[in-house]
C-alpha atoms as a PDB file:
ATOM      1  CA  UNK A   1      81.314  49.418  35.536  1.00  0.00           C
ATOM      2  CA  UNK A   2      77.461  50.667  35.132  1.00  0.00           C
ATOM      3  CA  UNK A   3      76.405  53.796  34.568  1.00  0.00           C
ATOM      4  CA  UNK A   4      74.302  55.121  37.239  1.00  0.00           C
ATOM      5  CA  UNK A   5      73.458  58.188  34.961  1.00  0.00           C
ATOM      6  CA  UNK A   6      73.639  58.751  31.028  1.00  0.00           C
ATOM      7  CA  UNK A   7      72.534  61.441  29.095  1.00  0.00           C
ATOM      8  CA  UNK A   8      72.086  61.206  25.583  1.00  0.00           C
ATOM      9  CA  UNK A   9      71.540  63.645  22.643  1.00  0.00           C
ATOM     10  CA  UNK A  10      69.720  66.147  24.951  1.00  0.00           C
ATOM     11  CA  UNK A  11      68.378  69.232  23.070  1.00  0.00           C
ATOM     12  CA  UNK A  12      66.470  71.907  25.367  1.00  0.00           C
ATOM     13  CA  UNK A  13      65.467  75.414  23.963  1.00  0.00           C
ATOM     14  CA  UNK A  14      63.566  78.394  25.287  1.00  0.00           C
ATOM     15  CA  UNK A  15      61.074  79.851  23.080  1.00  0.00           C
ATOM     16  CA  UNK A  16      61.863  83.453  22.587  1.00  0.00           C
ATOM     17  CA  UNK A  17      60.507  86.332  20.311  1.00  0.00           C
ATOM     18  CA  UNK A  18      63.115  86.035  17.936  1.00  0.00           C
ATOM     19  CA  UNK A  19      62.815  82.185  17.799  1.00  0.00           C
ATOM     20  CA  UNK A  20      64.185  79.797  19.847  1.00  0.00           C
ATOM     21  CA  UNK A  21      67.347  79.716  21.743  1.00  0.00           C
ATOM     22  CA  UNK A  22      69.012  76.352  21.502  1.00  0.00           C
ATOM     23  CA  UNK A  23      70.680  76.079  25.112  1.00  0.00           C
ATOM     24  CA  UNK A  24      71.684  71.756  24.896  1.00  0.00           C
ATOM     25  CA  UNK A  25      72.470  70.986  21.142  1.00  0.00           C
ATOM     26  CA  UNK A  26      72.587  67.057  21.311  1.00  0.00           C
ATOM     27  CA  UNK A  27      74.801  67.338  24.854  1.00  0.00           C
ATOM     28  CA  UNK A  28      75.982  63.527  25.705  1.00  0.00           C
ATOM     29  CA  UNK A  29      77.590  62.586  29.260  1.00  0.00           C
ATOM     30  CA  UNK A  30      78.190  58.868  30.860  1.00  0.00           C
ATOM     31  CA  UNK A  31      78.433  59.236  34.768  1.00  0.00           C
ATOM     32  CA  UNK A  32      79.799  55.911  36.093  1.00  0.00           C
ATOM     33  CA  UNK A  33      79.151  53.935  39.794  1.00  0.00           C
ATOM     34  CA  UNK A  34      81.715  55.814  42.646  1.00  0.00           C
ATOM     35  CA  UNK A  35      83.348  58.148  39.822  1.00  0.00           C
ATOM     36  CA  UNK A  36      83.838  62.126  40.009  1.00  0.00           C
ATOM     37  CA  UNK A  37      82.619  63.537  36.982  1.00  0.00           C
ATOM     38  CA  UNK A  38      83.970  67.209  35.923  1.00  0.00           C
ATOM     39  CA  UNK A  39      81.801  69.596  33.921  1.00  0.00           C
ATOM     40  CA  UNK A  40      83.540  73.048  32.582  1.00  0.00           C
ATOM     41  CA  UNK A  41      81.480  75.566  30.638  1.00  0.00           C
ATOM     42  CA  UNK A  42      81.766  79.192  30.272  1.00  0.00           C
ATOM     43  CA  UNK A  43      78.146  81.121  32.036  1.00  0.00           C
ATOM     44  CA  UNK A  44      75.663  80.524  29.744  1.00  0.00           C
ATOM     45  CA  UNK A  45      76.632  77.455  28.285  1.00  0.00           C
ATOM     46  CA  UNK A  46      73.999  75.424  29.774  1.00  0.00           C
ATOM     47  CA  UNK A  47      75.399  73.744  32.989  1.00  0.00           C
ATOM     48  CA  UNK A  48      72.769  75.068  35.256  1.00  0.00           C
ATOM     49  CA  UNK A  49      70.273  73.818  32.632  1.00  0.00           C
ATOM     50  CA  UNK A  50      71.760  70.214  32.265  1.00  0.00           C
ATOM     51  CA  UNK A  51      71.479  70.138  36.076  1.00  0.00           C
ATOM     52  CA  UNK A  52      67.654  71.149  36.344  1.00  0.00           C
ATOM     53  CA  UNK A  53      67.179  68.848  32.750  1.00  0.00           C
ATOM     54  CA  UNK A  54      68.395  65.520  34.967  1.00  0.00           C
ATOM     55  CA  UNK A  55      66.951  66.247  38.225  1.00  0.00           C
ATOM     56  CA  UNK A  56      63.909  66.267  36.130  1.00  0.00           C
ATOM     57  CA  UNK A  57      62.925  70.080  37.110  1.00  0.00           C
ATOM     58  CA  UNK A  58      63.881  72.547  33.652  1.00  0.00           C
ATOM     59  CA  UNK A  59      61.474  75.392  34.340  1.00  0.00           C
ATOM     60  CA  UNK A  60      59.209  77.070  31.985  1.00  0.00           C
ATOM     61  CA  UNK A  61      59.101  77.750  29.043  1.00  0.00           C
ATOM     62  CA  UNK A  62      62.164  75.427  29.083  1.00  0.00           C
ATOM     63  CA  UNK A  63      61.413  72.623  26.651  1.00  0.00           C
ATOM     64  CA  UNK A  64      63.011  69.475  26.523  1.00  0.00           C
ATOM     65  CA  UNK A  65      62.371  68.531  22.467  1.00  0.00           C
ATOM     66  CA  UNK A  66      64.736  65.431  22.580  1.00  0.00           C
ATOM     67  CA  UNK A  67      67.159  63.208  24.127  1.00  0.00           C
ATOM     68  CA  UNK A  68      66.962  61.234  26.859  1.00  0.00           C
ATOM     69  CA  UNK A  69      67.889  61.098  30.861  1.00  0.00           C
ATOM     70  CA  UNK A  70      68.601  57.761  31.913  1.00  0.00           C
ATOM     71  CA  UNK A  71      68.960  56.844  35.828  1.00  0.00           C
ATOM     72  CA  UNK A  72      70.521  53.940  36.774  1.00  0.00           C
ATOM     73  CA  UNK A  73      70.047  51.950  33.368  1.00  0.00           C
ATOM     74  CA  UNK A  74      66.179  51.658  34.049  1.00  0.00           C
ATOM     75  CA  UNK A  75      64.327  54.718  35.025  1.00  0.00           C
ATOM     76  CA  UNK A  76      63.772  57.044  32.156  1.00  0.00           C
ATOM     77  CA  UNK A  77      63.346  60.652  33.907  1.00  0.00           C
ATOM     78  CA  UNK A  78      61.806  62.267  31.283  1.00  0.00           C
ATOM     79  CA  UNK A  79      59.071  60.082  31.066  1.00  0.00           C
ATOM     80  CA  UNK A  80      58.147  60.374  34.580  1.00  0.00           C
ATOM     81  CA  UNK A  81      55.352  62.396  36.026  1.00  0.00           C
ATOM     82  CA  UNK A  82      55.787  65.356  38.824  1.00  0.00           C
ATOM     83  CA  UNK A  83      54.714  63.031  41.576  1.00  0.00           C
ATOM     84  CA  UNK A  84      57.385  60.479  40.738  1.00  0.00           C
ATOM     85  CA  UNK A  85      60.141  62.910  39.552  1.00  0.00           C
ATOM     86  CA  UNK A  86      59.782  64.480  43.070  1.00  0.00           C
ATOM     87  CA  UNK A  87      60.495  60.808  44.486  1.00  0.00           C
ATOM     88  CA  UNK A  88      63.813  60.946  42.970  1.00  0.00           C
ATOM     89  CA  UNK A  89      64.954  64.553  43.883  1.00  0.00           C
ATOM     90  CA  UNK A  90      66.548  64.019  46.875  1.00  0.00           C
ATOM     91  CA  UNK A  91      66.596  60.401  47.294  1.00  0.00           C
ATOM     92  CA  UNK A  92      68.282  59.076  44.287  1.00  0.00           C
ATOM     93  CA  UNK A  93      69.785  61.924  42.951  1.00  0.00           C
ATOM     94  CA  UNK A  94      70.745  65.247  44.736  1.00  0.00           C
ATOM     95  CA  UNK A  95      71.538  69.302  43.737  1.00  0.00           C
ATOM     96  CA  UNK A  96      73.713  71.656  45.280  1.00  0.00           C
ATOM     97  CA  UNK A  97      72.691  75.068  43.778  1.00  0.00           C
ATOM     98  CA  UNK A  98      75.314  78.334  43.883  1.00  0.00           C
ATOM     99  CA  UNK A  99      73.481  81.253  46.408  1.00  0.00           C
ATOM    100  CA  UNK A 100      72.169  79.054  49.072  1.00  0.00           C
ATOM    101  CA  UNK A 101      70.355  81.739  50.374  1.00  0.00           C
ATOM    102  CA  UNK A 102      68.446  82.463  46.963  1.00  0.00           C
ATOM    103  CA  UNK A 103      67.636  78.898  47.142  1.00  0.00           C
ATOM    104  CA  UNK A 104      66.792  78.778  50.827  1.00  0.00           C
ATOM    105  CA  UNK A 105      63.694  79.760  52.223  1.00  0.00           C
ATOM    106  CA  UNK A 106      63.893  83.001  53.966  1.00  0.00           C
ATOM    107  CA  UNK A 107      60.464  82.902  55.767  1.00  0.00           C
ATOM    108  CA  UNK A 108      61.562  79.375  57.512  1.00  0.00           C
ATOM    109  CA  UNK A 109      64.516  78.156  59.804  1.00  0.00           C
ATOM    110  CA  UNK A 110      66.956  76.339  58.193  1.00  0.00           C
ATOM    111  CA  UNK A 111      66.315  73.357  60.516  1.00  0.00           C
ATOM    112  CA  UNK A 112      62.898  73.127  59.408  1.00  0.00           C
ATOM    113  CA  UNK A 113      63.552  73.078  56.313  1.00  0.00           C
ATOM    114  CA  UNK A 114      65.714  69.860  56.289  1.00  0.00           C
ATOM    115  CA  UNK A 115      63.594  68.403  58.253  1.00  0.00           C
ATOM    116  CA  UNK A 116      60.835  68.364  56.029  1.00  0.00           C
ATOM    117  CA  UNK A 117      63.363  67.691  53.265  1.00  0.00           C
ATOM    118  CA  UNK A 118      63.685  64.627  55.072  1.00  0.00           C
ATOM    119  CA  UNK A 119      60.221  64.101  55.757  1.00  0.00           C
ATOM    120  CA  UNK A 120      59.865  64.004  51.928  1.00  0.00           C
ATOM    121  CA  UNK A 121      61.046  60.623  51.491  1.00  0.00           C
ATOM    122  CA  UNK A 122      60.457  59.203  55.013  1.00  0.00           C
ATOM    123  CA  UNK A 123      57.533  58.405  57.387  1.00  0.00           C
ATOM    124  CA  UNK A 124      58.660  59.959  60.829  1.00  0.00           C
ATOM    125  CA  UNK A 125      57.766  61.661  63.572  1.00  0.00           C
ATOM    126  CA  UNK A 126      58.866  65.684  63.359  1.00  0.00           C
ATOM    127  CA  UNK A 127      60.666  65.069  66.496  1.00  0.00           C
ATOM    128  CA  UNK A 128      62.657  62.256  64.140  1.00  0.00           C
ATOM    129  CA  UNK A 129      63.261  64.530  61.421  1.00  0.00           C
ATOM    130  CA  UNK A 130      64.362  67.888  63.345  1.00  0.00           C
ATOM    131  CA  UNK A 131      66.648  65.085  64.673  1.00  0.00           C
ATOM    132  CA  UNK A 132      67.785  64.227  61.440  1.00  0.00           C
ATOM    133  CA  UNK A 133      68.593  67.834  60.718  1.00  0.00           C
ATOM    134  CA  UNK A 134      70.354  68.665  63.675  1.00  0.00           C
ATOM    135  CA  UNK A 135      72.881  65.401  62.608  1.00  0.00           C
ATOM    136  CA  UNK A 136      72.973  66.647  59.369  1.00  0.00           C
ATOM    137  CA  UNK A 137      74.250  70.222  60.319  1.00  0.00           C
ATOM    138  CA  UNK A 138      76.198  68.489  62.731  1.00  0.00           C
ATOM    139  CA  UNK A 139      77.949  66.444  59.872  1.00  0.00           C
ATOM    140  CA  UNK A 140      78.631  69.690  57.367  1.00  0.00           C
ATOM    141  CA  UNK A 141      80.533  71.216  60.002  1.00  0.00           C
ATOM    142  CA  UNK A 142      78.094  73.928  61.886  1.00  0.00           C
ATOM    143  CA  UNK A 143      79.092  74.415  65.229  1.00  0.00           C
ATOM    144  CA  UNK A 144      76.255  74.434  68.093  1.00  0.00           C
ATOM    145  CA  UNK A 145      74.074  73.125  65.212  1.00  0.00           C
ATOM    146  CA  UNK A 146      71.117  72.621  67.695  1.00  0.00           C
ATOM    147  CA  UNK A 147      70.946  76.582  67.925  1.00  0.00           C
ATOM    148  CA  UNK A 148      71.768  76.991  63.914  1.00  0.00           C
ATOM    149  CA  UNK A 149      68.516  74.833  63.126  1.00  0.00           C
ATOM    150  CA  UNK A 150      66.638  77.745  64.728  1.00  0.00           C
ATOM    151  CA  UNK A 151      67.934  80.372  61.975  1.00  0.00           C
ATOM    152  CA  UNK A 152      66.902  81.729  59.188  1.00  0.00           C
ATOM    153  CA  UNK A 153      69.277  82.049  56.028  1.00  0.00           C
ATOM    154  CA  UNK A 154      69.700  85.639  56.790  1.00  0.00           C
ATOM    155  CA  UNK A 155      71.259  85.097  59.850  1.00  0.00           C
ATOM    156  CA  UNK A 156      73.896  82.845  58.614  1.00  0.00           C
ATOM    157  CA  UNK A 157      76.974  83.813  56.879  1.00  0.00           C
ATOM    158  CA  UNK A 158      77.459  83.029  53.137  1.00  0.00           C
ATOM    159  CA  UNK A 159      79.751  79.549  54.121  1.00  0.00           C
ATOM    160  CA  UNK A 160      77.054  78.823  57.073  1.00  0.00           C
ATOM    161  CA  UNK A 161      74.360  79.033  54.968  1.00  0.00           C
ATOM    162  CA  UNK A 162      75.839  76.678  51.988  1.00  0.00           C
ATOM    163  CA  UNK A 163      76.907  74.311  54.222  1.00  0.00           C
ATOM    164  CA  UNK A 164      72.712  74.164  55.301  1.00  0.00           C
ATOM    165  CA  UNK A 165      72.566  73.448  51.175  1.00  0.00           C
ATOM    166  CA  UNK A 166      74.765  70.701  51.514  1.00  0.00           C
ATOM    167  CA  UNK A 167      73.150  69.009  54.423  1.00  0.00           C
ATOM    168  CA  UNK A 168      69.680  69.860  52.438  1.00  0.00           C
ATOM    169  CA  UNK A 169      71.343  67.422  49.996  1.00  0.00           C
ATOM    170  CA  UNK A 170      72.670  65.077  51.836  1.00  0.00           C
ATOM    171  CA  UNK A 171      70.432  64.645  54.547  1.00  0.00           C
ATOM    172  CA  UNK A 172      68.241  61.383  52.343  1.00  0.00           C
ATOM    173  CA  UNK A 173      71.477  59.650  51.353  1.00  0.00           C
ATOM    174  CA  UNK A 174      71.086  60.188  47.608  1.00  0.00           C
ATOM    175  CA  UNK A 175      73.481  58.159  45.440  1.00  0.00           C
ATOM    176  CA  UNK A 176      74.249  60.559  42.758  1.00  0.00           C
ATOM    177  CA  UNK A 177      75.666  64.357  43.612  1.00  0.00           C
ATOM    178  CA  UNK A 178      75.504  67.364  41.398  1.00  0.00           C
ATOM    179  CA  UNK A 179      77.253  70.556  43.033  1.00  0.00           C
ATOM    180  CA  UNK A 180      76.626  73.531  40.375  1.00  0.00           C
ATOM    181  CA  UNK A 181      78.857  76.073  41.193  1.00  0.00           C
ATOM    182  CA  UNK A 182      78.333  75.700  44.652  1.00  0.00           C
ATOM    183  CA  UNK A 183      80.974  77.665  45.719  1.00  0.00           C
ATOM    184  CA  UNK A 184      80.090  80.787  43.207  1.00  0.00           C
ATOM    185  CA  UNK A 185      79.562  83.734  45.052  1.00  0.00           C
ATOM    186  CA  UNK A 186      82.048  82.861  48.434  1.00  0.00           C
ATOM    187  CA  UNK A 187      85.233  84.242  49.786  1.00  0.00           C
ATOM    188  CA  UNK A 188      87.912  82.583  48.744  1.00  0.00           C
ATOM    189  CA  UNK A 189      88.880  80.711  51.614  1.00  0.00           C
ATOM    190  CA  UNK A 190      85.399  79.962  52.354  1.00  0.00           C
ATOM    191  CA  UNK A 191      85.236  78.284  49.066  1.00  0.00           C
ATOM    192  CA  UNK A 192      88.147  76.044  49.614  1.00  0.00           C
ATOM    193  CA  UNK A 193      86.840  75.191  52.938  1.00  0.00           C
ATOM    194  CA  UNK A 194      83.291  73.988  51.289  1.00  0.00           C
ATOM    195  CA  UNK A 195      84.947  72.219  48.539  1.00  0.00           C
ATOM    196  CA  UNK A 196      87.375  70.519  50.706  1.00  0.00           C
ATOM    197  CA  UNK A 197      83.878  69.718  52.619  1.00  0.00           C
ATOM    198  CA  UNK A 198      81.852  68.451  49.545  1.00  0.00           C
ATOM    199  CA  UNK A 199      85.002  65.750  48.854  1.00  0.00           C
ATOM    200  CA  UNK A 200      84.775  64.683  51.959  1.00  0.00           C
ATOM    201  CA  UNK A 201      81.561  63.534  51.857  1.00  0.00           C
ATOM    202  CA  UNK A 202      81.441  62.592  48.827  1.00  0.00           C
ATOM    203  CA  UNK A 203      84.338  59.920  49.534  1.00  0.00           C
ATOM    204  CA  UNK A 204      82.596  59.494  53.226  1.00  0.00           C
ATOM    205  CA  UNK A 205      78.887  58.355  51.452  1.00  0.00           C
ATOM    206  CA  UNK A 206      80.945  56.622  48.512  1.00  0.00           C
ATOM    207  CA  UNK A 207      78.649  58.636  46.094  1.00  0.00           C
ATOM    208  CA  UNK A 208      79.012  59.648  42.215  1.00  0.00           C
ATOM    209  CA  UNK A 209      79.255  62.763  41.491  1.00  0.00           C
ATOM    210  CA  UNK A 210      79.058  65.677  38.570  1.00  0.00           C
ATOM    211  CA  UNK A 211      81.080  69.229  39.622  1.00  0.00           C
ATOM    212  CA  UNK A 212      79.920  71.778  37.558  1.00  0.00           C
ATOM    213  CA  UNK A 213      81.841  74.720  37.098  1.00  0.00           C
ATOM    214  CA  UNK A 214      83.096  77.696  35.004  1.00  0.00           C
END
């Protein structure tokens, strides 16, 4: 069976005034074709950080001083530019971040924003792609999703407005899935609710997957 992701002696520090922090210390991982990867950590171990490392996005002054990020057994993410790297996000490979609505755009409708998540990696029409978002919402369980796609994160509840993340996710097909912690922050029956919903799809779309958690 191929791996469809492998990490290898990753090392990423952040400069600091007493020196720098070592966050990844030579951090390995081997995600194979249609398998469901675990990932436990305690917070501040560096999950979140391994997740922005291989969707190509650590943020600055995040450096990346060795290792390699290997997608598919042919495209090297490291060594790709912006441009390309932002080809990938999304389409290949896909993030579900914890606090959807600190990773949601509170200035635009949550329909507009998967649609021009969509738009991204497609030429279409914006009739297509609010489409395209309305199915997606549709598919992550939001009822009257139509009338959702006209709110903004801070008119959806805390499950509503995860299950937006997920479709955000979703809504290119990616073939690789990494949910970090995405039910941190939820009630608890909410969070079984959007797990139970993340499996689903993940077994519906046939997709490999990492599940970060603490």
């Amino acid at each position: 069976m191929s791996n469809v992701l492998e990490v290898k002696n990753l090392h990423v520090h952040f400069p600091t005034s007493a020196g720098n922090a070592q966050i990844l210390n030579g951090f390995n991982i081997e995600l194979k074709d249609h398998i469901m990867l675990g990932l436990v950590g305690e917070s501040g171990s560096g999950k979140s950080v391994f997740a922005s490392a291989v969707m190509g996005n650590v943020k600055k002054p995040g450096v990346i001083s060795e290792g390699s990020i290997v997608l598919d057994e042919k495209v090297s993410i490291l060594d790709l530019s912006e441009d390309e790297a932002q080809k990938i996000r999304g389409q290949q490979i896909a993030l579900i971040a914890a606090n959807a609505r600190g990773h949601l755009n509170p200035l635009i409708t949550v329909g507009q924003q998967l649609s021009e998540a969509y738009m991204a990696h497609h030429k279409c029409k914006k009739k297509e792609a609010r489409e395209k978002a309305v199915q997606m919402l549709e598919a992550v369980g939001l009822t009257d999703a139509p009338m959702r796609a006209k709110s903004y994160p801070h008119e959806l509840s805390g499950g509503m407005a995860q299950r937006c993340m997920i479709g955000m996710a979703l809504i290119n097909s990616p073939h690789i899935l990494i949910a970090d912690d995405a039910t941190n922050g939820l009630d608890v029956t909410v969070q079984a609710q959007i797990m139970d919903l993340i499996m689903d799809m993940i077994k519906e779309r046939g997709l490999s997957s990492i599940f970060i958690t603490h």
